[in-house]
N, C-alpha and C. Protein backbone atom coordinates (compact mmCIF):
# COMPACT_ATOMS: atom_id res chain seq x y z
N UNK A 1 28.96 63.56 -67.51
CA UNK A 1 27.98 64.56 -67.16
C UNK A 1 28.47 65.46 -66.04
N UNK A 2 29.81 65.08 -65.94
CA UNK A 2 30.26 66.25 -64.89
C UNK A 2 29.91 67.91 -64.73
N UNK A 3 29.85 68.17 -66.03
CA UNK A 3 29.33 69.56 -66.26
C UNK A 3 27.73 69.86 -65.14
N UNK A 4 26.87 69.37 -65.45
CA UNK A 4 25.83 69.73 -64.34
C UNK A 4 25.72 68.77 -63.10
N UNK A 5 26.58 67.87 -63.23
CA UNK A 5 26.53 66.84 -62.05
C UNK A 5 25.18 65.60 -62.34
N UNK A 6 25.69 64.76 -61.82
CA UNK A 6 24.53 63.56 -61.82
C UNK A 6 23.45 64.23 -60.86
N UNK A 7 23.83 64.32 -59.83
CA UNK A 7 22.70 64.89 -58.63
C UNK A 7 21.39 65.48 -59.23
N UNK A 8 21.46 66.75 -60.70
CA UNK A 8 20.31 67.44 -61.25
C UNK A 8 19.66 66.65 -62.43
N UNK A 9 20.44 65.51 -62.52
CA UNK A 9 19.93 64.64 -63.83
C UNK A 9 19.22 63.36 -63.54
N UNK A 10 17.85 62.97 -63.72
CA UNK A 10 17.27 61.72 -63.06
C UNK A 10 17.47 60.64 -64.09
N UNK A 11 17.48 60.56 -65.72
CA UNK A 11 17.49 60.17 -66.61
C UNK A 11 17.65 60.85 -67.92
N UNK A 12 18.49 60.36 -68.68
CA UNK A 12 18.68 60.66 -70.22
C UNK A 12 17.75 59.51 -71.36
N UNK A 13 16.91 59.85 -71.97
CA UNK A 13 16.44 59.02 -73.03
C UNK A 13 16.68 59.30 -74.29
N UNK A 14 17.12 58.47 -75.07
CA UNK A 14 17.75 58.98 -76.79
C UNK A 14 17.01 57.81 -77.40
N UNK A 15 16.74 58.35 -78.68
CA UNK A 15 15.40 58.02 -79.26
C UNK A 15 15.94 57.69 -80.52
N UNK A 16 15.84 56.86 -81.80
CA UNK A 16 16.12 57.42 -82.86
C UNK A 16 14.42 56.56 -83.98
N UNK A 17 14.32 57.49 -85.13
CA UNK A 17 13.09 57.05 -86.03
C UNK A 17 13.78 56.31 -87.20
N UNK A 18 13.32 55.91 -87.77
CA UNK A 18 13.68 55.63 -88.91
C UNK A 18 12.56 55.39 -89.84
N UNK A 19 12.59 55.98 -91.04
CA UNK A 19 10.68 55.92 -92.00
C UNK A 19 11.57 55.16 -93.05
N UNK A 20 11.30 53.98 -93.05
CA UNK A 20 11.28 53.02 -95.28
C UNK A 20 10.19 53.43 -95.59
N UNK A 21 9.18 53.70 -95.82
CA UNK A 21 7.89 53.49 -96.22
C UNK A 21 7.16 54.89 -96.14
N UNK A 22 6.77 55.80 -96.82
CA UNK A 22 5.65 56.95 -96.57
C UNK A 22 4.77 56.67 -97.30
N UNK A 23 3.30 57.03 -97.32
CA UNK A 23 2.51 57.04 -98.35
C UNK A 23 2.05 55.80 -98.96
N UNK A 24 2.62 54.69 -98.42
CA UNK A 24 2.79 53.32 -99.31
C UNK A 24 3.74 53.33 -100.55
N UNK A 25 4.69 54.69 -100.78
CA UNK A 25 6.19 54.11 -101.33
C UNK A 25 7.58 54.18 -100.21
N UNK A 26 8.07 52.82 -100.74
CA UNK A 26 9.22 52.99 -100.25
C UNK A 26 10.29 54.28 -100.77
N UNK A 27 11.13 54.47 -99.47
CA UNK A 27 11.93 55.67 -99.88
C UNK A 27 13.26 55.44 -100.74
N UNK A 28 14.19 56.10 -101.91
CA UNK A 28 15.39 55.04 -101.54
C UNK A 28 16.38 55.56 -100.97
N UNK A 29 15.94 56.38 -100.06
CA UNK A 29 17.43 56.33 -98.53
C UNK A 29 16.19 56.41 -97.41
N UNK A 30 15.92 56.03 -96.49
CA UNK A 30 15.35 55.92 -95.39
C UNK A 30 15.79 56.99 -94.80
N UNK A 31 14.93 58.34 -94.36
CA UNK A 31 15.16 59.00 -93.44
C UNK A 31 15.05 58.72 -91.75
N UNK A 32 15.74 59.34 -90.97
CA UNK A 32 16.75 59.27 -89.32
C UNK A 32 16.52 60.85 -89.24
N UNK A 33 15.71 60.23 -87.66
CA UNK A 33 15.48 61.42 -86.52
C UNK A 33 16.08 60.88 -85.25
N UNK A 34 17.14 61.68 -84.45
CA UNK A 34 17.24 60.77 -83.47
C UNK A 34 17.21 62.21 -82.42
N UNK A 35 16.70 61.74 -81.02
CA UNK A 35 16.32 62.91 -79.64
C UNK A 35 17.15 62.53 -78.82
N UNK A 36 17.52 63.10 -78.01
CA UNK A 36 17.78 62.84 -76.58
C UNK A 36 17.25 63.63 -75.68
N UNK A 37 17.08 63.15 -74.71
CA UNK A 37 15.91 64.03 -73.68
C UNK A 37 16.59 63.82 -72.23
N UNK A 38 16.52 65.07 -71.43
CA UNK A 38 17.29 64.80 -70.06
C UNK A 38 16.17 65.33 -69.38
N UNK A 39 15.83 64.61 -68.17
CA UNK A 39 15.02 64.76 -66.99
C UNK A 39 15.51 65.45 -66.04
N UNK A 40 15.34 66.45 -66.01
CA UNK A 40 16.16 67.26 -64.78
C UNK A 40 15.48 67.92 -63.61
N UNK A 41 15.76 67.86 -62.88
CA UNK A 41 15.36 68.79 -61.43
C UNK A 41 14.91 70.19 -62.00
N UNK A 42 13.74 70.42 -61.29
CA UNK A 42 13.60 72.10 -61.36
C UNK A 42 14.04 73.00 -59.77
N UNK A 43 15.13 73.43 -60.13
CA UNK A 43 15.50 74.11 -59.10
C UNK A 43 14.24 74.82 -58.68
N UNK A 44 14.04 75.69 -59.62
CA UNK A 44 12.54 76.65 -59.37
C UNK A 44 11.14 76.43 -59.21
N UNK A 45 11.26 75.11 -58.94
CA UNK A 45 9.48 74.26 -58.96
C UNK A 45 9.05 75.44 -58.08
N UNK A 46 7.93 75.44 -57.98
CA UNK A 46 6.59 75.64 -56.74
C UNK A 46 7.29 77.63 -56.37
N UNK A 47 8.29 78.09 -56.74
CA UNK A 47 8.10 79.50 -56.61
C UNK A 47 8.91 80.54 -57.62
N UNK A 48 8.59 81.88 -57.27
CA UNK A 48 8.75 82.73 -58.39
C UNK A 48 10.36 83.00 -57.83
N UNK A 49 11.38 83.15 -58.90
CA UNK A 49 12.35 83.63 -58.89
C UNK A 49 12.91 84.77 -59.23
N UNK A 50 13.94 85.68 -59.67
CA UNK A 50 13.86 86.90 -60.68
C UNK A 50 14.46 86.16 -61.34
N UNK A 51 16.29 85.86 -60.87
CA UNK A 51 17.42 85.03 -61.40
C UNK A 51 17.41 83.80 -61.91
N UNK A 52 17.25 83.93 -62.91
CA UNK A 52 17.40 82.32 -63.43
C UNK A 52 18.63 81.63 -64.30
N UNK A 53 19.69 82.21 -63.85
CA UNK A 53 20.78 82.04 -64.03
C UNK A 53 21.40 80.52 -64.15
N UNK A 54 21.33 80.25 -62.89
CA UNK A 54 21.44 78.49 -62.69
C UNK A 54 20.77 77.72 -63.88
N UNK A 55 19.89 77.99 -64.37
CA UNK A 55 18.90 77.10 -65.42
C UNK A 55 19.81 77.04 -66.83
N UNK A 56 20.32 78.68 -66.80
CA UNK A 56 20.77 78.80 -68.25
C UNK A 56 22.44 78.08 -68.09
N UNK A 57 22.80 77.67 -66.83
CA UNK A 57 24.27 76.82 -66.99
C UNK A 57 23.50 75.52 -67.37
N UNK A 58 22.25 75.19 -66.66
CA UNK A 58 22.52 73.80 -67.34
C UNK A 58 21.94 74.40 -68.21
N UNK A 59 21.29 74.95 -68.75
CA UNK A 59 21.07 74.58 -70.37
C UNK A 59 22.24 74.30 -71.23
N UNK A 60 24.00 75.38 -70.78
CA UNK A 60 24.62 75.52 -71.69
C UNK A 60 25.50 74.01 -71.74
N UNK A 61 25.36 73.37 -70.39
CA UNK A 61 25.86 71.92 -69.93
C UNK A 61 25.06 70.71 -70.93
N UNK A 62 23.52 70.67 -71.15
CA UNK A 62 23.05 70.39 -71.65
C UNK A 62 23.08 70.60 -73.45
N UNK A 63 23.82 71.88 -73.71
CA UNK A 63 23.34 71.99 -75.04
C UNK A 63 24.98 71.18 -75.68
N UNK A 64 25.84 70.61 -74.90
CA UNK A 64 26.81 69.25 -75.20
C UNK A 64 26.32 68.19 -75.08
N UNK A 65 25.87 67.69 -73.79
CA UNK A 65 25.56 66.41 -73.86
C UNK A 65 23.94 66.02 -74.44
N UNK A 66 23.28 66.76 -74.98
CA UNK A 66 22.14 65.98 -75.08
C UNK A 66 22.67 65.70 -76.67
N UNK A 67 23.05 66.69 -77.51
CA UNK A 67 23.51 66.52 -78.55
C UNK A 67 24.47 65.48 -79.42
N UNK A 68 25.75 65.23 -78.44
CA UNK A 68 26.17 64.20 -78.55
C UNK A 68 26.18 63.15 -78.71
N UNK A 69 25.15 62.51 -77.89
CA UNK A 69 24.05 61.53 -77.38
C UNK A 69 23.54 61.43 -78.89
N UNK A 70 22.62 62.34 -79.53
CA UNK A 70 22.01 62.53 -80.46
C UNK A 70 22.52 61.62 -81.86
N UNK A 71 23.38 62.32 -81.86
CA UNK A 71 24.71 62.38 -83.29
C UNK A 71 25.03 61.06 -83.33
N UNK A 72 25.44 60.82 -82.12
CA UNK A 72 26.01 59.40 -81.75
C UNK A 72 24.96 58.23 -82.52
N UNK A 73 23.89 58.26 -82.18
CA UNK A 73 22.52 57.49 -81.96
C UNK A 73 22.91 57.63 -83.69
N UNK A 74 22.55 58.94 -83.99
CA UNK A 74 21.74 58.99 -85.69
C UNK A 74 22.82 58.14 -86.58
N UNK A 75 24.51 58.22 -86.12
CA UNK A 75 24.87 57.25 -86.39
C UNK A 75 25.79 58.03 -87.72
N UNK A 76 25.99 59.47 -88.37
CA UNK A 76 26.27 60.31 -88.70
C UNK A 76 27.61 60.77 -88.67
N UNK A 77 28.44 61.66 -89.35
CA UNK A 77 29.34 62.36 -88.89
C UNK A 77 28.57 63.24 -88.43
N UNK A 78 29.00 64.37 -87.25
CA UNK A 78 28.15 65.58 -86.82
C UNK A 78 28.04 66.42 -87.86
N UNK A 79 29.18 66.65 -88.62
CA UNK A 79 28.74 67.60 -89.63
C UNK A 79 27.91 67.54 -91.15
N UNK A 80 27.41 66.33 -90.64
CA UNK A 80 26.45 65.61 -91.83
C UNK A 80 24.86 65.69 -91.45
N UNK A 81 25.08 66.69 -90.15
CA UNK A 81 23.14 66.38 -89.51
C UNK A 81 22.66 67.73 -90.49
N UNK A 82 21.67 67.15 -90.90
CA UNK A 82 20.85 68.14 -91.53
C UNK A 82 19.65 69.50 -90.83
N UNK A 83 19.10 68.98 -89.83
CA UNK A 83 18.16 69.35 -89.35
C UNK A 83 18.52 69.50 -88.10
N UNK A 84 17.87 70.45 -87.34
CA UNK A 84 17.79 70.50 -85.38
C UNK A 84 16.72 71.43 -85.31
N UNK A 85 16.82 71.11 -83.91
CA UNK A 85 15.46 71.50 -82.74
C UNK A 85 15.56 71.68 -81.82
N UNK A 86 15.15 72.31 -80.74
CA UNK A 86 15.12 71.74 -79.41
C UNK A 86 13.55 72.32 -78.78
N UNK A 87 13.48 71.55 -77.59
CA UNK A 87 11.88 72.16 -76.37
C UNK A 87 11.94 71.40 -75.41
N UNK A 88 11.06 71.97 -74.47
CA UNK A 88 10.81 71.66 -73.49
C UNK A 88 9.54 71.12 -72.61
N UNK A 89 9.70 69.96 -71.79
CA UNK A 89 8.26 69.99 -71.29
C UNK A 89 8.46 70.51 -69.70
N UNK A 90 7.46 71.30 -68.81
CA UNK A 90 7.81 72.06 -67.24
C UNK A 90 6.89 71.22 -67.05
N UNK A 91 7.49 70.69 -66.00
CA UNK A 91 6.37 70.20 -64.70
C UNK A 91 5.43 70.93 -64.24
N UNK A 92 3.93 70.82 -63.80
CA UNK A 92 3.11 71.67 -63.35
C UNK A 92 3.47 72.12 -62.48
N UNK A 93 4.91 72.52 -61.09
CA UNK A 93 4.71 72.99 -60.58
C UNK A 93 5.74 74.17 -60.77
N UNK A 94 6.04 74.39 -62.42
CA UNK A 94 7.13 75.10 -62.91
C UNK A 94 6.49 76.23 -63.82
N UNK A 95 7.64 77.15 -64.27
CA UNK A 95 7.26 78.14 -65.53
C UNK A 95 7.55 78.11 -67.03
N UNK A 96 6.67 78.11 -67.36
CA UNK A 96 7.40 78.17 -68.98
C UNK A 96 8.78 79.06 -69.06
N UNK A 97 8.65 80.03 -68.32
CA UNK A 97 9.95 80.66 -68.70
C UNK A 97 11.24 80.22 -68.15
N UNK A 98 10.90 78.64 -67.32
CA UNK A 98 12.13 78.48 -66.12
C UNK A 98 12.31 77.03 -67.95
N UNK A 99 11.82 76.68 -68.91
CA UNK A 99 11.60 76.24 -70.51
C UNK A 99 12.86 77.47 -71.59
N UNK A 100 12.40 78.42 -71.04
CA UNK A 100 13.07 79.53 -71.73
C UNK A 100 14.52 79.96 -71.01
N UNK A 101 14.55 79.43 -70.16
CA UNK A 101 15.98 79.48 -69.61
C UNK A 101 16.96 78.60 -69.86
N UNK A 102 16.59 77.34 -70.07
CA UNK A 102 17.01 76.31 -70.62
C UNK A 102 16.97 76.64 -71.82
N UNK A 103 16.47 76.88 -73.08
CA UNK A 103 16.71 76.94 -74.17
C UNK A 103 17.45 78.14 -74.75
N UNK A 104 17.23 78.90 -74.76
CA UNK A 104 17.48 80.26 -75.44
C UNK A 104 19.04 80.67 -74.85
N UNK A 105 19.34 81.48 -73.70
CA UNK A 105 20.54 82.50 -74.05
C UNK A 105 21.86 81.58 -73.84
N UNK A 106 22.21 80.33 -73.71
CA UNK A 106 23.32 79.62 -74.07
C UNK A 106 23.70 77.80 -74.14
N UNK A 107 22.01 77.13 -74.46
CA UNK A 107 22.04 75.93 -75.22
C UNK A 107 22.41 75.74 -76.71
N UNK A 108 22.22 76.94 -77.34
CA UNK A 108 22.58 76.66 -78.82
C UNK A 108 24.00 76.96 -78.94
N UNK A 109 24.97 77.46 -78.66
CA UNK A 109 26.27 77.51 -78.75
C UNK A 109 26.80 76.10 -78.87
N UNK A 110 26.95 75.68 -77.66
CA UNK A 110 27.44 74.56 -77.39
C UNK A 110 26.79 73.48 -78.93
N UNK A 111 25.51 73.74 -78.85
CA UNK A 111 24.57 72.65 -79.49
C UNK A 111 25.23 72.47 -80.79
N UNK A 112 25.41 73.93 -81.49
CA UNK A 112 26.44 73.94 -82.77
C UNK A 112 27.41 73.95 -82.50
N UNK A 113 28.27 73.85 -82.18
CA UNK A 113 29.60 73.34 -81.75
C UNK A 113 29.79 71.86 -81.93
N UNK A 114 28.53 71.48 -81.39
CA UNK A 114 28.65 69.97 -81.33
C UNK A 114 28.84 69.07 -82.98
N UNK A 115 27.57 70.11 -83.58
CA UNK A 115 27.48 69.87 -85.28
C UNK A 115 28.46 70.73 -85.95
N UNK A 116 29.44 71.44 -85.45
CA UNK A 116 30.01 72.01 -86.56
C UNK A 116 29.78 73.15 -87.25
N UNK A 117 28.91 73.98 -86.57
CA UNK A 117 28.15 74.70 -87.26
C UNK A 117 26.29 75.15 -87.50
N UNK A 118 25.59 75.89 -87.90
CA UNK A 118 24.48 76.03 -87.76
C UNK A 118 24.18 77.29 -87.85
N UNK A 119 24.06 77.54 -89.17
CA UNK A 119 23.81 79.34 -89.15
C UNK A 119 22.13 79.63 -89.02
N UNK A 120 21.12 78.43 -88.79
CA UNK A 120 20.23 79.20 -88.75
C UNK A 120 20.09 78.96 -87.43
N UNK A 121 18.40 80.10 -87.38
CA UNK A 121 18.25 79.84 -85.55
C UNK A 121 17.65 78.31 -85.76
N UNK A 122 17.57 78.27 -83.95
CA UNK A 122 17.26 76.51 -83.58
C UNK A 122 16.14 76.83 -83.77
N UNK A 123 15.17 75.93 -83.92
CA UNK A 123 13.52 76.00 -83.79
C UNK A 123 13.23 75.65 -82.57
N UNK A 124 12.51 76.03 -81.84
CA UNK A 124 12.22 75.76 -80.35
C UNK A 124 11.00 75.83 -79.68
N UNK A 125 10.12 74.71 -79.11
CA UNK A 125 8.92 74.85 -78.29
C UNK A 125 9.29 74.26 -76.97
N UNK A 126 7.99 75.40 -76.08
CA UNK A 126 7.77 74.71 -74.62
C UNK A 126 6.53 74.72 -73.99
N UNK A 127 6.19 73.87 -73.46
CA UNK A 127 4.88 74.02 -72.81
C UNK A 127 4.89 73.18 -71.33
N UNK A 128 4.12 72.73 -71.02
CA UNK A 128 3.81 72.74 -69.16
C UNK A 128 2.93 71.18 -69.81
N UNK A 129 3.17 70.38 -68.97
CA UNK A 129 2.41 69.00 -69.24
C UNK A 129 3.07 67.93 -67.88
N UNK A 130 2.18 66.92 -67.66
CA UNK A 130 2.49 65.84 -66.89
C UNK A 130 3.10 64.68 -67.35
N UNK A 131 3.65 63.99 -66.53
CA UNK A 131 4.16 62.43 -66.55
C UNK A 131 3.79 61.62 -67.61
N UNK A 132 4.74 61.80 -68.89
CA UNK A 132 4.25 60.96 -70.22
C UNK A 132 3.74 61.35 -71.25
N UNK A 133 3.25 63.36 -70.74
CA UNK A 133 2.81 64.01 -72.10
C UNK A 133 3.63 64.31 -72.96
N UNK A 134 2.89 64.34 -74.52
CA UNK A 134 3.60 64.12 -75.97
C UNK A 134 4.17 65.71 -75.86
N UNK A 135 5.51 65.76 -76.59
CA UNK A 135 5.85 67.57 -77.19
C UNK A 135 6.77 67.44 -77.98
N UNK A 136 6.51 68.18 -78.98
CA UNK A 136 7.06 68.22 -80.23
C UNK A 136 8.05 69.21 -80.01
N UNK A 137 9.38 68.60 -80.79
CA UNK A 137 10.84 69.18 -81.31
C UNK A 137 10.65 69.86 -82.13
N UNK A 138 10.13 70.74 -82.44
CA UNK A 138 9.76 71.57 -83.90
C UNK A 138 11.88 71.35 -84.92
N UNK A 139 11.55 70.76 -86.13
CA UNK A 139 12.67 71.16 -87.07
C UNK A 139 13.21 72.02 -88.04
N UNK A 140 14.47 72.10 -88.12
CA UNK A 140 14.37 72.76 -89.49
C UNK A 140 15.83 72.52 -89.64
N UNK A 141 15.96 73.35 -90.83
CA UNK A 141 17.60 72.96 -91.72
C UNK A 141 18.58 73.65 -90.86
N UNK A 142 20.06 73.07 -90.76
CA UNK A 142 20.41 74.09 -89.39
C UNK A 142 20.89 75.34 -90.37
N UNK A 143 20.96 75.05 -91.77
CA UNK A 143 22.10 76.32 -92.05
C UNK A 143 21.47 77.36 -92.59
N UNK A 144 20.25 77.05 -93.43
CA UNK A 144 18.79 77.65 -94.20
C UNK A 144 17.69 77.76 -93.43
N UNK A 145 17.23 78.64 -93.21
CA UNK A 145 16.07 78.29 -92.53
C UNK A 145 14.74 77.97 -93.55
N UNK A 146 14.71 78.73 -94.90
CA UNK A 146 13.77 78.22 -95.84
C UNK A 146 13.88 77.01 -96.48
N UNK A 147 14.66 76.62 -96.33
CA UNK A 147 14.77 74.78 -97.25
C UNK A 147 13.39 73.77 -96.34
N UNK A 148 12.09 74.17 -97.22
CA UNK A 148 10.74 73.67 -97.24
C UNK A 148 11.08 72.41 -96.86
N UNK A 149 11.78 71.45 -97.55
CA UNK A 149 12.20 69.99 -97.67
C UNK A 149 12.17 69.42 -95.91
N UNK A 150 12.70 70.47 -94.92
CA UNK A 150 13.39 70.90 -93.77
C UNK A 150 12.26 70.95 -92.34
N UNK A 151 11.13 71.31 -92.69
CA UNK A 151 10.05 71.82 -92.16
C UNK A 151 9.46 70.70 -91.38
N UNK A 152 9.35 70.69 -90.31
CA UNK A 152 9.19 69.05 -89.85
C UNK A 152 9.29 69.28 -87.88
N UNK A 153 8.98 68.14 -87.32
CA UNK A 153 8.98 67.39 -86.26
C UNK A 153 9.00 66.83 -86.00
N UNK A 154 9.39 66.31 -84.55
CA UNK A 154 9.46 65.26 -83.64
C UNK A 154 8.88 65.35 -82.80
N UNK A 155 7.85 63.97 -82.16
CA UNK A 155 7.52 64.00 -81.20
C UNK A 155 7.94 63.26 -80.46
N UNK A 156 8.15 63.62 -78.92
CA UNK A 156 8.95 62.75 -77.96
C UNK A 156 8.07 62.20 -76.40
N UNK A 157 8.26 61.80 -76.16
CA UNK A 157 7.45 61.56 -74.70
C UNK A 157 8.52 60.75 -73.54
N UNK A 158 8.54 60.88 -72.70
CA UNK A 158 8.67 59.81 -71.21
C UNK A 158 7.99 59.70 -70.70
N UNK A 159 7.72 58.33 -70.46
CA UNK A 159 6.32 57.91 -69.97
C UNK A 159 6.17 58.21 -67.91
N UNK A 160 7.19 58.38 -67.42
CA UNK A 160 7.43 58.98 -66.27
C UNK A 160 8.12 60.41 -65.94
N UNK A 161 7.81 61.10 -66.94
CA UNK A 161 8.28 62.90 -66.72
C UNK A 161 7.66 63.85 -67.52
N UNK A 162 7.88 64.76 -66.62
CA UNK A 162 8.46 65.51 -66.07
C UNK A 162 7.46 65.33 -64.92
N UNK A 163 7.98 64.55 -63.51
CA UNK A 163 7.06 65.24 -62.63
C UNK A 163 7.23 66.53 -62.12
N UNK A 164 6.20 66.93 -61.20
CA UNK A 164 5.87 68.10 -60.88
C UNK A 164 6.70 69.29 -60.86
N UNK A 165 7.95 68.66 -60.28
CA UNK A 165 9.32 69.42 -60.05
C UNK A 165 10.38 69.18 -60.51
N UNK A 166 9.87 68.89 -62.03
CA UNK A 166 11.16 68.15 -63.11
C UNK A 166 11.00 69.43 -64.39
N UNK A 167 11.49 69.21 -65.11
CA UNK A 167 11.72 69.89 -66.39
C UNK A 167 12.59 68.43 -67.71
N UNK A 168 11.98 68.31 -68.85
CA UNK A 168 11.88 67.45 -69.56
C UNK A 168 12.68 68.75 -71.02
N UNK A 169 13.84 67.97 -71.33
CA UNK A 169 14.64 69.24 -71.75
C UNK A 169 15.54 68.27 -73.32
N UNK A 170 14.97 68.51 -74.20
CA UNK A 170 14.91 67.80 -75.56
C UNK A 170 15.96 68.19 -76.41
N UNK A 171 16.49 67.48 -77.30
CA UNK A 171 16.72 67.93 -78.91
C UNK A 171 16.51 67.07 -79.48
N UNK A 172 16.80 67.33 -81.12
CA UNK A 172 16.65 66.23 -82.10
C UNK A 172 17.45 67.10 -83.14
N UNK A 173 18.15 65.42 -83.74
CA UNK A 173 18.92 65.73 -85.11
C UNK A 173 18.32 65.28 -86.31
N UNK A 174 18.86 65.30 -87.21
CA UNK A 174 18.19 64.46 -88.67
C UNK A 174 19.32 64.41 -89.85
N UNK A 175 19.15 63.48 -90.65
CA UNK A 175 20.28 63.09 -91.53
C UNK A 175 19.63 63.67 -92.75
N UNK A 176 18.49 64.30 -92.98
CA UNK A 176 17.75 64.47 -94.09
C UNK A 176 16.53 65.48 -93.58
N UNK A 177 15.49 65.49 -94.46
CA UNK A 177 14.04 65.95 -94.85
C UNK A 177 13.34 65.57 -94.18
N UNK A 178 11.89 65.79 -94.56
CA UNK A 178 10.84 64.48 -94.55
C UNK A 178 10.89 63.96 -95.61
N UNK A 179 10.05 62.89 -95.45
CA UNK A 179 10.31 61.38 -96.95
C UNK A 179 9.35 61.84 -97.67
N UNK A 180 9.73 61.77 -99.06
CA UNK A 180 9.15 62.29 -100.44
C UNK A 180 8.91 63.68 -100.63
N UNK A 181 9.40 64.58 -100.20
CA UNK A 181 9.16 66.23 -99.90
C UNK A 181 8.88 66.94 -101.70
N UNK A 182 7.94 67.41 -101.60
CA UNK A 182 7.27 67.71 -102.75
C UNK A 182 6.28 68.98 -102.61
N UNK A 183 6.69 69.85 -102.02
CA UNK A 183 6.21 71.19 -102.08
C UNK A 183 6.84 72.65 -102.50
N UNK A 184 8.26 72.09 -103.23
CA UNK A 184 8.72 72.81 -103.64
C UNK A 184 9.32 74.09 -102.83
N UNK A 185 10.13 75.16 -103.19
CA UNK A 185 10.96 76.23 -102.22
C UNK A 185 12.49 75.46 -102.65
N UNK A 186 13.27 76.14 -101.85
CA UNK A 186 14.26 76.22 -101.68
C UNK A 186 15.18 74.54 -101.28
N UNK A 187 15.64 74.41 -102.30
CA UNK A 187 16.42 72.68 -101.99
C UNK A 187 17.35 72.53 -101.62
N UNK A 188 18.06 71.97 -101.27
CA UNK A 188 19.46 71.63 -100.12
C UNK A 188 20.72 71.80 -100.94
N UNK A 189 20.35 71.63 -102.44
CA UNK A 189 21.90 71.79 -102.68
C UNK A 189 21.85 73.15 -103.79
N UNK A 190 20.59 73.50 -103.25
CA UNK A 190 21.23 75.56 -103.40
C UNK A 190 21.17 76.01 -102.23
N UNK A 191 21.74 75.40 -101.20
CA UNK A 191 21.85 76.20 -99.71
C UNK A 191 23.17 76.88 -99.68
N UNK A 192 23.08 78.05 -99.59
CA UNK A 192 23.99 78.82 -99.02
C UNK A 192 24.95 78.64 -97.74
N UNK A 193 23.72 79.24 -96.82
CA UNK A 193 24.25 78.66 -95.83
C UNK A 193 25.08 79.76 -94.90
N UNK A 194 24.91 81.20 -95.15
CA UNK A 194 25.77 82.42 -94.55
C UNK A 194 24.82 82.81 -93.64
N UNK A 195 23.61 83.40 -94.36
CA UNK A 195 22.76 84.23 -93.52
C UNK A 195 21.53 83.38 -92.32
N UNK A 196 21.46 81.79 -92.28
CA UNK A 196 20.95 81.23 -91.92
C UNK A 196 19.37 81.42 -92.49
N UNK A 197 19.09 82.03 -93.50
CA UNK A 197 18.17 81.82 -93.86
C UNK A 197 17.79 81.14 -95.43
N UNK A 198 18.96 81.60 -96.58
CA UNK A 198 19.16 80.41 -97.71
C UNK A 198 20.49 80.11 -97.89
């Protein structure tokens, strides 16, 4: 973790799901979601900044290691993850946009790099919550963005973050879908895969 230093990092948590069972049928491949989540310092707690520069290094520090972590967990080659995400939870004494600094202008580089690739955009939420509140990884296909099959989430929590002056800073991978996907659109093995959208 040399890249942002231990000092801005309080904890890493990596998560992984695994569903046999939807609906009361079994699946026959078990779909894998796996997160990793880093607890980090908010430089910017409690005041207004213009520059938020610092946020977007760690994001771009972050958009390696949380991923890695990830891949590792799901247990995958990287270039076998189907799905990604990322969001954020701000401490109440933070901004959503100090959420948007972290995510947006240089976590996803790195993030595909990590997989090999990813022509579509990441899906991404943030919101403001306390110590242990739920927030969803919004998903999708990394290379299509219409592959319906694709359409999905994660929800993640730490039951001790983000306090006040933390920032709670997510992704998630997937080896697949959701289980039994039956709404028809666009299917995985007519993905293109150029324009990030089929």
């Amino acid at each position: 973790m040399s890249d942002i230093g231990t000092s801005g990092i309080r904890r890493v948590v990596t998560v992984v799901e695994e569903t046999f069972s939807e609906g009361g049928k079994v699946l026959e491949k078990p779909t894998r979601r796996a997160a990793s989540v880093a607890i980090i310092e908010n430089p910017f707690s409690g005041r207004y900044v213009e520059d938020l520069a610092p946020l977007m290094a760690i994001g771009r520090a972050l958009g390696r290691i949380l991923p890695e972590r990830a891949v590792a967990a799901l247990g995958v080659a990287s270039e076998k993850v189907e799905s990604f995400g990322k969001a954020a939870l701000v401490g109440e004494d933070g901004e959503l946009e100090h959420a948007a600094a972290l995510l947006h202008p240089e976590l996803g580089a790195p993030f595909r790099d990590v997989l090999g690739g990813g022509a579509a955009l990441i899906p991404s939420s943030k919101k403001r919550g306390a110590p242990g509140a739920p927030f969803d990884i919004p998903l999708g296909h990394k290379d299509a963005a219409r592959v319906r099959t694709h359409f999905d989430g994660m929800e993640v929590r730490v039951s001790d973050a983000p306090r006040a002056n933390e920032i709670a800073v997510a992704i998630a991978v997937t080896d697949s879908g959701r289980p039994h996907p039956r709404v028809g659109g666009l299917t995985v093995d007519k993905v293109v895969g150029r324009d990030g959208l089929v």
